[in-house]
C-alpha atoms as a PDB file:
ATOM      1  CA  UNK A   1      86.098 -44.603 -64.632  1.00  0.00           C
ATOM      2  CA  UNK A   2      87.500 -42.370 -62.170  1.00  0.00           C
ATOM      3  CA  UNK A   3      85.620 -43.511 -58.790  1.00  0.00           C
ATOM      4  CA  UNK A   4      86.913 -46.780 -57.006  1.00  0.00           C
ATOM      5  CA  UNK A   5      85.345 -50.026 -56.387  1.00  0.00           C
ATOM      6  CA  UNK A   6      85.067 -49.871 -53.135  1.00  0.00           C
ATOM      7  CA  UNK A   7      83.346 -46.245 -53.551  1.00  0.00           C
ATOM      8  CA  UNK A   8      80.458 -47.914 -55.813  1.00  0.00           C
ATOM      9  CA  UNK A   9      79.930 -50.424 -52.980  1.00  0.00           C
ATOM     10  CA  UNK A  10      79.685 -47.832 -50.115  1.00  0.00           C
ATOM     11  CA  UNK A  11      77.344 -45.540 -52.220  1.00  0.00           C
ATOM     12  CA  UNK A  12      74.582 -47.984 -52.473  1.00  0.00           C
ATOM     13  CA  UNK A  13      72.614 -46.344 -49.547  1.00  0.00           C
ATOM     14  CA  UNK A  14      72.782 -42.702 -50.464  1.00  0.00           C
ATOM     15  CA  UNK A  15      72.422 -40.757 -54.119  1.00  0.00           C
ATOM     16  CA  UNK A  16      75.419 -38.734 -55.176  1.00  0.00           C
ATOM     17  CA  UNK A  17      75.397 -36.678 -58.394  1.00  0.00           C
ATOM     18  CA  UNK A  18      77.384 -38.384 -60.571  1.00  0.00           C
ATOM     19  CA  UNK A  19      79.515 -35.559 -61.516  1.00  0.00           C
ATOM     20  CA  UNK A  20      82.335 -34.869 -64.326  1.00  0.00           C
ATOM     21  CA  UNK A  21      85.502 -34.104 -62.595  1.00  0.00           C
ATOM     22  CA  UNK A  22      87.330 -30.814 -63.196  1.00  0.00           C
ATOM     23  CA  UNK A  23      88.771 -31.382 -66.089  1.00  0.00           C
ATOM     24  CA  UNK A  24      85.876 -33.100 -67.888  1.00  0.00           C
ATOM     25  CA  UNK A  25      87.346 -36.549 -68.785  1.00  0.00           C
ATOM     26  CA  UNK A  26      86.832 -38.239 -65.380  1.00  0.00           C
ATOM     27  CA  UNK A  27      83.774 -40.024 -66.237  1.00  0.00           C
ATOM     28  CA  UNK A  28      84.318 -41.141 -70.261  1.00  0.00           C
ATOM     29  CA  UNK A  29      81.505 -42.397 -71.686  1.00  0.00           C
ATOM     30  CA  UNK A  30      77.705 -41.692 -71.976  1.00  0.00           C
ATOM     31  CA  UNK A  31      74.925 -42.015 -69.457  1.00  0.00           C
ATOM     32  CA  UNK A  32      74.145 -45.631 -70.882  1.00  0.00           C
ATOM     33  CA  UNK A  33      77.750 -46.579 -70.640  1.00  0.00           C
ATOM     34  CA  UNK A  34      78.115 -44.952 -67.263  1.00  0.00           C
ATOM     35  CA  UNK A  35      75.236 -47.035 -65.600  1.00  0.00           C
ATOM     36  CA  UNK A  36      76.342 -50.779 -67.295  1.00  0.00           C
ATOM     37  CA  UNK A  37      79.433 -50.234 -65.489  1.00  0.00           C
ATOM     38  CA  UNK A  38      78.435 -49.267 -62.377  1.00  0.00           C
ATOM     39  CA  UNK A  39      75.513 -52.111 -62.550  1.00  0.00           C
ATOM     40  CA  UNK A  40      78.673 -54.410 -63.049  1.00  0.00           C
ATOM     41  CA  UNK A  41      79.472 -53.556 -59.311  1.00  0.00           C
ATOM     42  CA  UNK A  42      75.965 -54.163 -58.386  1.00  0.00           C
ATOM     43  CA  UNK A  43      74.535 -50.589 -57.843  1.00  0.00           C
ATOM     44  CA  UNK A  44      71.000 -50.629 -58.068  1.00  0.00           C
ATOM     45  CA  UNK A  45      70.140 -47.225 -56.943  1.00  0.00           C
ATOM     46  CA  UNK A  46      69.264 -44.654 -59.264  1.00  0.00           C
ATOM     47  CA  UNK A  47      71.661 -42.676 -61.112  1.00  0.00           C
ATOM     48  CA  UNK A  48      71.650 -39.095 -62.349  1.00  0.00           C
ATOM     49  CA  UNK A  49      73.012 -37.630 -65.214  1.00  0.00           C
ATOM     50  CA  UNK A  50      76.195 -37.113 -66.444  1.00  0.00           C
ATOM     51  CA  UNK A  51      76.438 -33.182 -65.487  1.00  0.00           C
ATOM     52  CA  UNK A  52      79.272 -30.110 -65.418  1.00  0.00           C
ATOM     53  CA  UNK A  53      79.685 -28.881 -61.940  1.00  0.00           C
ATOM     54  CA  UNK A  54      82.496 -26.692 -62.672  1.00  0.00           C
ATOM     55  CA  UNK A  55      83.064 -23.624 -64.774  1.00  0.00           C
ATOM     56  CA  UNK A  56      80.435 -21.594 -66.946  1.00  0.00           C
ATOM     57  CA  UNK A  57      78.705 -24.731 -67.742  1.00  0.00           C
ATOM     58  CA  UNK A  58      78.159 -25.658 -64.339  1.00  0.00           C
ATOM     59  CA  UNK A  59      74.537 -26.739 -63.704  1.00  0.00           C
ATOM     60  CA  UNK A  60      72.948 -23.903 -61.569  1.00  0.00           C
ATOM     61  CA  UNK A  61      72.223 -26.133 -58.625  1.00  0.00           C
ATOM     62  CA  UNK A  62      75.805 -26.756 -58.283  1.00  0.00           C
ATOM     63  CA  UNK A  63      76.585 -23.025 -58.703  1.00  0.00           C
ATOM     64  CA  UNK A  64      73.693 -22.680 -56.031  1.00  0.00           C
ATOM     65  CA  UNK A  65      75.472 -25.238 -53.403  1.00  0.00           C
ATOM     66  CA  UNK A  66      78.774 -23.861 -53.955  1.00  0.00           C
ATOM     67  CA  UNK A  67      77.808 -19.954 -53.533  1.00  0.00           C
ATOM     68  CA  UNK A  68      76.176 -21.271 -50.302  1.00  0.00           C
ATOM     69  CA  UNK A  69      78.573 -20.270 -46.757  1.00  0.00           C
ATOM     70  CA  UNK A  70      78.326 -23.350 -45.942  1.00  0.00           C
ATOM     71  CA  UNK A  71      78.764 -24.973 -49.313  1.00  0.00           C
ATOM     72  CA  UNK A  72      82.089 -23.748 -49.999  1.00  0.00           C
ATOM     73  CA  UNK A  73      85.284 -26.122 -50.125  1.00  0.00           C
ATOM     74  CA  UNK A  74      88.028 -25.850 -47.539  1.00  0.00           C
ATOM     75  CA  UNK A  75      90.935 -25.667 -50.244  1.00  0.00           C
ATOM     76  CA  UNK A  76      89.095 -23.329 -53.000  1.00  0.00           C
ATOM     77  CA  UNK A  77      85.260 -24.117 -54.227  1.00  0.00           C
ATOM     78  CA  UNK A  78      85.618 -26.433 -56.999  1.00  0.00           C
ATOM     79  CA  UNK A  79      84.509 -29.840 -56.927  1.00  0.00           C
ATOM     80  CA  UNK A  80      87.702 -31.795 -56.991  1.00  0.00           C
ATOM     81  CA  UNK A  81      86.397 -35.214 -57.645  1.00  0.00           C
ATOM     82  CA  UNK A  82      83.017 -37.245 -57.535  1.00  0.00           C
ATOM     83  CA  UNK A  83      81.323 -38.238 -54.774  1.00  0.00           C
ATOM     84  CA  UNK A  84      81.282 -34.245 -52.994  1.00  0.00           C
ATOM     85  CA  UNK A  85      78.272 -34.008 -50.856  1.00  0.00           C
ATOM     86  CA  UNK A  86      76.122 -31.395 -49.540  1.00  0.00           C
ATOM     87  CA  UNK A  87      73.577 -31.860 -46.941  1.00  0.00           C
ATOM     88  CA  UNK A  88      70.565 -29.831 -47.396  1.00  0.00           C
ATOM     89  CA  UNK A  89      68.243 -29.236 -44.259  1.00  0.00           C
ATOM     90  CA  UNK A  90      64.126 -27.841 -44.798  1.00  0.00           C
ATOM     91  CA  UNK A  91      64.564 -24.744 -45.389  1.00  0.00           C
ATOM     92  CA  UNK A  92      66.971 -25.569 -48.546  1.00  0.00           C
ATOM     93  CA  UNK A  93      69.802 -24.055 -46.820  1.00  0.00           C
ATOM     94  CA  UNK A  94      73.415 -26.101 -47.669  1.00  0.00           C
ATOM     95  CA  UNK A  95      74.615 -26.988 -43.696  1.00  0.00           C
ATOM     96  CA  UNK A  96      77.386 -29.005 -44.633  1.00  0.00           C
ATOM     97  CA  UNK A  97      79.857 -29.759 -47.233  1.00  0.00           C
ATOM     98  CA  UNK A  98      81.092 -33.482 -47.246  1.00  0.00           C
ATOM     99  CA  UNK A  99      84.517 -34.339 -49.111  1.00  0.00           C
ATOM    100  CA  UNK A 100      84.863 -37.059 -51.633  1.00  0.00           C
ATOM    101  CA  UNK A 101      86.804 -39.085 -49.081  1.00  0.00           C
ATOM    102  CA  UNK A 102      84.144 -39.037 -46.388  1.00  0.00           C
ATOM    103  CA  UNK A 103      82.008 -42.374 -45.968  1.00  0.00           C
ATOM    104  CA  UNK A 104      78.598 -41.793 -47.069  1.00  0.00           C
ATOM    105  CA  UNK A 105      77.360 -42.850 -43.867  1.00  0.00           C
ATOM    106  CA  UNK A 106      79.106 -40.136 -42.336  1.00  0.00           C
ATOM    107  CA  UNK A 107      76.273 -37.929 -42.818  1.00  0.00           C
ATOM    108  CA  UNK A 108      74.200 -40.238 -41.019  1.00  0.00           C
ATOM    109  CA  UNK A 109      75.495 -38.730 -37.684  1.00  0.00           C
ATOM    110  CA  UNK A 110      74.319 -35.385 -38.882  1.00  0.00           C
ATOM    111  CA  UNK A 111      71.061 -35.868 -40.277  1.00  0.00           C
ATOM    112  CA  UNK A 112      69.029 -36.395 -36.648  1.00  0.00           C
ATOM    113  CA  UNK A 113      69.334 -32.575 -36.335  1.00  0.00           C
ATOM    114  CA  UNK A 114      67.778 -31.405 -39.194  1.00  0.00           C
ATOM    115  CA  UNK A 115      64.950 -34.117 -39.500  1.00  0.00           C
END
């Protein structure tokens, strides 16, 4: 598996897409597989499916996010890794695009203004 320990411990408050990396062999393993190993790390939360976000097979809401102004990456528009976020405000406009390396609770500072 391709995220860290430590990133399975900080996720616990807020849902990510689990995502296949760019090349497609980040994440090995079904969905089953997938969520024994991250249960072995104590996630409880729930878990989505194992999806493309890059390329033709890309599932449309991550075309969607990453067409969006705000939604595009500073260093091209791929996802480069897991654990991308978007925040989404109302009106289901992307406001913010959140690298892999940012905290989860990062967000947290943003959310107030779009509650």
């Amino acid at each position: 598996m391709c995220a860290q320990a430590q990133d399975w411990r900080s996720a616990t408050a807020i849902y990510d897409f689990h995502a296949l990396d760019i090349d497609g062999n980040d994440e090995p393993g079904d969905n089953a597989q997938i969520k024994a190993f991250a249960a072995s790390y104590g996630v409880k939360f729930d878990m989505f499916s194992k999806i493309d976000v890059n390329g033709d097979d890309a599932h449309p809401l991550w075309k969607w996010m990453k067409d969006q102004p705000k939604g595009r990456g500073t260093l091209g528009n791929a996802i480069k890794w897991n654990f991308t976020k978007f925040l989404i405000n109302r009106e289901g406009q992307v406001v913010k695009r959140y690298s892999p390396m940012e905290d989860p609770y990062v967000i947290e500072k943003d959310l107030p203004a779009y509650l």
